[in-house]
C-alpha atoms as a PDB file:
ATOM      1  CA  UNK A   1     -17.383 -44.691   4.008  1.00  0.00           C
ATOM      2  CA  UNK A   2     -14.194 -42.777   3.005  1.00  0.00           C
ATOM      3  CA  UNK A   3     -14.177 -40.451  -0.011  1.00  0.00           C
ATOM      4  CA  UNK A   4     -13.677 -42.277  -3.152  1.00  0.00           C
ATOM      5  CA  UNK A   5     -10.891 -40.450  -5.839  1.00  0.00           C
ATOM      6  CA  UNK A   6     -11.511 -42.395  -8.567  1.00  0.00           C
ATOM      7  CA  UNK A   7     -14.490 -44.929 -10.389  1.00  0.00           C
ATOM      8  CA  UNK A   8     -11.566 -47.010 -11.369  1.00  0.00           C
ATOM      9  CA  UNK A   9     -10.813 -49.652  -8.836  1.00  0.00           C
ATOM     10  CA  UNK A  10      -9.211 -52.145 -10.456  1.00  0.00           C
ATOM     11  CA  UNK A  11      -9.089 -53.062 -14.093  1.00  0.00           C
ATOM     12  CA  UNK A  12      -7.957 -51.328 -17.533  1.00  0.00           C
ATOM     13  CA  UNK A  13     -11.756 -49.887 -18.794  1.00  0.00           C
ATOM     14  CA  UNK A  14     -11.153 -49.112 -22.875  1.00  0.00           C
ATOM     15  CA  UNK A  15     -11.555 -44.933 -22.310  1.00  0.00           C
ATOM     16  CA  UNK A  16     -14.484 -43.436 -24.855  1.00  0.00           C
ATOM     17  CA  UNK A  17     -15.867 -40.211 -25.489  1.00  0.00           C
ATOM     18  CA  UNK A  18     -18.470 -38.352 -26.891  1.00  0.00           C
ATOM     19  CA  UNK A  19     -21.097 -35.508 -25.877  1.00  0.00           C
ATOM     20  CA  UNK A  20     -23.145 -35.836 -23.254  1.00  0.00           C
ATOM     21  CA  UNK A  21     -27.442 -35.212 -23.344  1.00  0.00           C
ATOM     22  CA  UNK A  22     -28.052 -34.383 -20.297  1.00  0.00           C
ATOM     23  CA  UNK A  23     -26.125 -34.021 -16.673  1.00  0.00           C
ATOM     24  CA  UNK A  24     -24.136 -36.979 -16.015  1.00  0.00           C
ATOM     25  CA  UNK A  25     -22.435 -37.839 -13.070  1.00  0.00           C
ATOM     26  CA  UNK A  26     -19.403 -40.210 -12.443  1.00  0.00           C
ATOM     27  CA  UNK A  27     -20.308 -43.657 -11.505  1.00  0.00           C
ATOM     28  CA  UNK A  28     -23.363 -43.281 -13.400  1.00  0.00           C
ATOM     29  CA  UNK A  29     -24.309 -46.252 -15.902  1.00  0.00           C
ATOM     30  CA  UNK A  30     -24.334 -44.643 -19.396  1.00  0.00           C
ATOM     31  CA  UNK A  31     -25.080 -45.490 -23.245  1.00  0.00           C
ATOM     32  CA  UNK A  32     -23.842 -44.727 -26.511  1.00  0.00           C
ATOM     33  CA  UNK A  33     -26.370 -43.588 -28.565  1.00  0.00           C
ATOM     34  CA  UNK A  34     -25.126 -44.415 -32.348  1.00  0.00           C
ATOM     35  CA  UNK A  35     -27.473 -42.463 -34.484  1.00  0.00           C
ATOM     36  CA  UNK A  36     -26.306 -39.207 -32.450  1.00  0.00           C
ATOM     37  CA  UNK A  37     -22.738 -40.146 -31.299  1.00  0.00           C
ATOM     38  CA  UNK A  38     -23.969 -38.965 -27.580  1.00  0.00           C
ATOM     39  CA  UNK A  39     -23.492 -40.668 -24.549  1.00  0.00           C
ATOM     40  CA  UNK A  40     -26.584 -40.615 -22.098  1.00  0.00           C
ATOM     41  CA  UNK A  41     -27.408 -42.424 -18.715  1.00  0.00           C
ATOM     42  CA  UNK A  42     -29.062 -45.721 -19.300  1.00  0.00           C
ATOM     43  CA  UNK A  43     -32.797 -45.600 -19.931  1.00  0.00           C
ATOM     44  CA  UNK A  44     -33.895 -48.582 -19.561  1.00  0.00           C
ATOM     45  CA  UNK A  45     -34.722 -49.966 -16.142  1.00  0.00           C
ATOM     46  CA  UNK A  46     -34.263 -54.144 -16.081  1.00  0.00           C
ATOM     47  CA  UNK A  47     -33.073 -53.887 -19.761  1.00  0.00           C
ATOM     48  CA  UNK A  48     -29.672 -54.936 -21.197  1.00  0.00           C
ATOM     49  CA  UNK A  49     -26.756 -53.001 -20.871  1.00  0.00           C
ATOM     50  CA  UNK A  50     -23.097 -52.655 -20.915  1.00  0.00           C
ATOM     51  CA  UNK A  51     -20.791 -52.026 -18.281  1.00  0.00           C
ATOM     52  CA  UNK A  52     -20.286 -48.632 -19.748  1.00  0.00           C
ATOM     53  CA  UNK A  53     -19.859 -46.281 -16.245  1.00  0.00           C
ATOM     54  CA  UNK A  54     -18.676 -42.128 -16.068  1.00  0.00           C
ATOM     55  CA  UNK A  55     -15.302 -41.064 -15.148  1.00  0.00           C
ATOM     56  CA  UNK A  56     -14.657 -38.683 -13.108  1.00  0.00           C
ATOM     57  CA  UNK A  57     -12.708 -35.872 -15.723  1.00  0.00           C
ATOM     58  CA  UNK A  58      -9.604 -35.839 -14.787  1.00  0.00           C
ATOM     59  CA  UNK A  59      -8.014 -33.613 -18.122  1.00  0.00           C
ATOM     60  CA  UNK A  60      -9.712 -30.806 -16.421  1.00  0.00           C
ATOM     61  CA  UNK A  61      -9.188 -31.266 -12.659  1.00  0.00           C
ATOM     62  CA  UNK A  62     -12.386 -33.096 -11.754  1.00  0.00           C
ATOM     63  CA  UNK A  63     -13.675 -35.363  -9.089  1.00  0.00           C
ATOM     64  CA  UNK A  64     -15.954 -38.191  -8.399  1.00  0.00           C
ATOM     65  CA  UNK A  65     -18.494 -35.817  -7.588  1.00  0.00           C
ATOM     66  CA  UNK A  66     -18.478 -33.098 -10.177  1.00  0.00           C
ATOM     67  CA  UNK A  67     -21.201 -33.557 -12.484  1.00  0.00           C
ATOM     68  CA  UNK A  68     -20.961 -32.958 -16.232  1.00  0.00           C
ATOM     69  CA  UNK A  69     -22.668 -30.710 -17.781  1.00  0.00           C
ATOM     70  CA  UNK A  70     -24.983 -31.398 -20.849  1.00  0.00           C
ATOM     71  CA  UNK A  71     -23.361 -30.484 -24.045  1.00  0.00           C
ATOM     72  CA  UNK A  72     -20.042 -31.497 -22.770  1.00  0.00           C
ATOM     73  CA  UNK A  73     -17.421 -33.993 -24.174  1.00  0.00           C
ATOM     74  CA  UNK A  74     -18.035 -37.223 -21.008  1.00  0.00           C
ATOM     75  CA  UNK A  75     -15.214 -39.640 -20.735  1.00  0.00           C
ATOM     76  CA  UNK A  76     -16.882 -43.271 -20.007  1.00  0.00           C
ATOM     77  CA  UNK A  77     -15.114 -46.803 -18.819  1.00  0.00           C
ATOM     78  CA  UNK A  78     -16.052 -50.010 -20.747  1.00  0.00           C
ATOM     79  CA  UNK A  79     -15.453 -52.642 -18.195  1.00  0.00           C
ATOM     80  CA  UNK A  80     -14.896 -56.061 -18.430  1.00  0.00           C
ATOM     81  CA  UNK A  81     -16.009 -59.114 -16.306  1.00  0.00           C
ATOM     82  CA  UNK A  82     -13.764 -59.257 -12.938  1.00  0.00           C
ATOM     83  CA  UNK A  83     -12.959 -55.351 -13.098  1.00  0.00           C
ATOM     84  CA  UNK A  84     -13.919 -53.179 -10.457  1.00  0.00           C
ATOM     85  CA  UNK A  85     -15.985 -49.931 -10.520  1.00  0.00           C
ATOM     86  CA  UNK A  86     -17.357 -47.178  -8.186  1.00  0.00           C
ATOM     87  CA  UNK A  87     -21.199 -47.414  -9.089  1.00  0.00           C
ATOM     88  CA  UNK A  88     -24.007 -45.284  -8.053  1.00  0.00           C
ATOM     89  CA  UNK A  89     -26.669 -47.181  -6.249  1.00  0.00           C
ATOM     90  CA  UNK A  90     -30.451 -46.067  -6.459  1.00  0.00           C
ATOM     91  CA  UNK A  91     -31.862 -43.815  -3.623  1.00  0.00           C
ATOM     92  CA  UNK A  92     -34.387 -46.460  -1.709  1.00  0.00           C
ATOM     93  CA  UNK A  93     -32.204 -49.484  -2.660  1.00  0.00           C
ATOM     94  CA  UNK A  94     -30.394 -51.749  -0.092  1.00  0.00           C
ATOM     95  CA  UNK A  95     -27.416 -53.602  -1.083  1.00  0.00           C
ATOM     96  CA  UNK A  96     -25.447 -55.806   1.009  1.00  0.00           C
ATOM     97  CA  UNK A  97     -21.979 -58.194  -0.277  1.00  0.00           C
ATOM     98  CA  UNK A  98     -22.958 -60.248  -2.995  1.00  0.00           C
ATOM     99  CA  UNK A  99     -25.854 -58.220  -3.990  1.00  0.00           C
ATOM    100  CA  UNK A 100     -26.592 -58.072  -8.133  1.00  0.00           C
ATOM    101  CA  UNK A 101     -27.897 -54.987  -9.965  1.00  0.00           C
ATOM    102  CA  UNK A 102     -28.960 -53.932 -13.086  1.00  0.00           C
ATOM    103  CA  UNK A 103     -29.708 -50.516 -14.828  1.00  0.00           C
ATOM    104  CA  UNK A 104     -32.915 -48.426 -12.392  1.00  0.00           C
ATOM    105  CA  UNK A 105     -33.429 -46.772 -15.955  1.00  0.00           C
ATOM    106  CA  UNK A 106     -31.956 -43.582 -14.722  1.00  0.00           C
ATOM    107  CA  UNK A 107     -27.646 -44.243 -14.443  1.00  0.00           C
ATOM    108  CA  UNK A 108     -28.331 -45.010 -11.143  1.00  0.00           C
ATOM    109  CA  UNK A 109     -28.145 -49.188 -10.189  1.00  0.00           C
ATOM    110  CA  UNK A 110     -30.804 -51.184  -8.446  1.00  0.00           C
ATOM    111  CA  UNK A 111     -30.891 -54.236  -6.197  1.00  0.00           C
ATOM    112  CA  UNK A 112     -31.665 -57.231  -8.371  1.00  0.00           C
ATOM    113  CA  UNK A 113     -34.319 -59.111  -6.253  1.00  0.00           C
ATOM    114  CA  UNK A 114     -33.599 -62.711  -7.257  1.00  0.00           C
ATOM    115  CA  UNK A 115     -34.950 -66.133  -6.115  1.00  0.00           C
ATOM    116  CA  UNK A 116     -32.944 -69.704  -6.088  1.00  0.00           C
ATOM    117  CA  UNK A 117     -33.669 -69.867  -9.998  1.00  0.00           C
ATOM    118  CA  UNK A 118     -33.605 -66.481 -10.763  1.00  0.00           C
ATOM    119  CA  UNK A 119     -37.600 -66.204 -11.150  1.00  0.00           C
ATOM    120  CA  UNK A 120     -38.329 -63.914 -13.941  1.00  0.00           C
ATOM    121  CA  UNK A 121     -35.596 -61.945 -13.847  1.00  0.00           C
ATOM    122  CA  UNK A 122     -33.756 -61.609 -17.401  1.00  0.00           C
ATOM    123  CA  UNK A 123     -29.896 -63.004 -17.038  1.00  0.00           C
ATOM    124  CA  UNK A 124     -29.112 -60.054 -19.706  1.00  0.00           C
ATOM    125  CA  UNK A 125     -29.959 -56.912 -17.250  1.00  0.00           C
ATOM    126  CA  UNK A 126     -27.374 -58.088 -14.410  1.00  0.00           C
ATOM    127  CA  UNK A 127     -24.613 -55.890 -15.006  1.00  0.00           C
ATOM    128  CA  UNK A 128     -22.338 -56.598 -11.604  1.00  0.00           C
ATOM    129  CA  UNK A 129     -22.286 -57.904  -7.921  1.00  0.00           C
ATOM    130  CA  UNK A 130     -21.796 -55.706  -4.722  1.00  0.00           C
ATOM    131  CA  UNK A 131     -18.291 -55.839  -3.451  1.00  0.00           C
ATOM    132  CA  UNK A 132     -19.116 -53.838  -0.104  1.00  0.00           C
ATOM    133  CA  UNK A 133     -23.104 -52.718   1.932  1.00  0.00           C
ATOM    134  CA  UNK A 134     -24.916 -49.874   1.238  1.00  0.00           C
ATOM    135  CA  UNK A 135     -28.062 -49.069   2.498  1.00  0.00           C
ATOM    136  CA  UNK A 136     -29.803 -46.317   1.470  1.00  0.00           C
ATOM    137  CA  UNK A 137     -33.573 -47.915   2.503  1.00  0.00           C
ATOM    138  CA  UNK A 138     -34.009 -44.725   4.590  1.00  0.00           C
ATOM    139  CA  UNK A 139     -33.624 -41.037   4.506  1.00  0.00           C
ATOM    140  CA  UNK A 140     -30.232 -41.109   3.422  1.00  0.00           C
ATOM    141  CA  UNK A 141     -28.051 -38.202   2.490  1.00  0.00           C
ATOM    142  CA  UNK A 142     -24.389 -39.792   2.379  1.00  0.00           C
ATOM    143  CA  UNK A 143     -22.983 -40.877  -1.043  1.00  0.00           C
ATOM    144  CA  UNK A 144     -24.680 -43.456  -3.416  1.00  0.00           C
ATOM    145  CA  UNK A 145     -21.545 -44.422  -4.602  1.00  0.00           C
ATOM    146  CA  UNK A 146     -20.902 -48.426  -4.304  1.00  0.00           C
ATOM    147  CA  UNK A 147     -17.985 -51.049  -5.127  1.00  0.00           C
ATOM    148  CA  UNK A 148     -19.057 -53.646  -7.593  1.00  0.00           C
ATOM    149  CA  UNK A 149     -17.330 -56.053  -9.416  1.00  0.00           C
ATOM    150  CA  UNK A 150     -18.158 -56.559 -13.324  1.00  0.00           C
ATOM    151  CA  UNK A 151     -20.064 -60.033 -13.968  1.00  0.00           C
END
């Protein structure tokens, strides 16, 4: 898979910012966390969330894959349904086209292992559908970043 220069792939994301808790990295699923005005990866594996991703920093030269740091102002993407983002799928996970996810809990995405109706799956935790394959099932040591599309 070629390099990717941007999480942006098509769309107009509303552009917020705030500190950052801990490491984040672009393409990383994130939260706002009102009561400290911090941003944070998303916590809670299976559990709702918005389509709230990392930029990569470009005010200060930055790529896809430079991290930031905690205690440093992260620029996120609010996306909208139909827009197109550079995600970061979970190490373990398999995606193929057409694949769902939700949040693994950790900014990272997971497979969403659905059924014909859905089985107990909550319709609230699937953030977006796989736009390309990915397989990182195995000892994998390529890039976890993914095209998805914003459901």
């Amino acid at each position: 898979m070629a390099q990717r220069s941007s999480i942006v792939v098509q769309g107009e994301p509303k552009i917020k910012e705030a500190l950052a808790v801990a490491a984040i990295t672009p393409g990383m699923l994130c939260e706002y966390t009102p009561s400290a005005a911090t941003i944070r990866k998303h916590a809670t594996g299976g559990g709702c969330a918005y389509a709230m991703f990392a930029l990569e920093d470009e005010n200060r030269g930055k790529g896809v894959t430079d991290d930031y740091s905690s205690a440093n102002i992260v620029r996120v993407g609010v996306f909208t349904p139909g827009d197109e983002v550079v995600g970061l799928l979970a190490a373990g996970e398999t995606a193929v086209v057409g694949s769902y996810f939700e949040s693994n809990g950790d900014g990272y995405l997971r497979v969403v292992d659905t059924d014909a109706s859905w089985g107990a799956v909550s319709v609230h935790s699937v953030i977006a559908q796989s736009r390309e394959a990915l397989d990182l099932a195995s000892s994998h040591t390529g890039s976890h970043h993914i095209k998805i599309m914003i459901i």
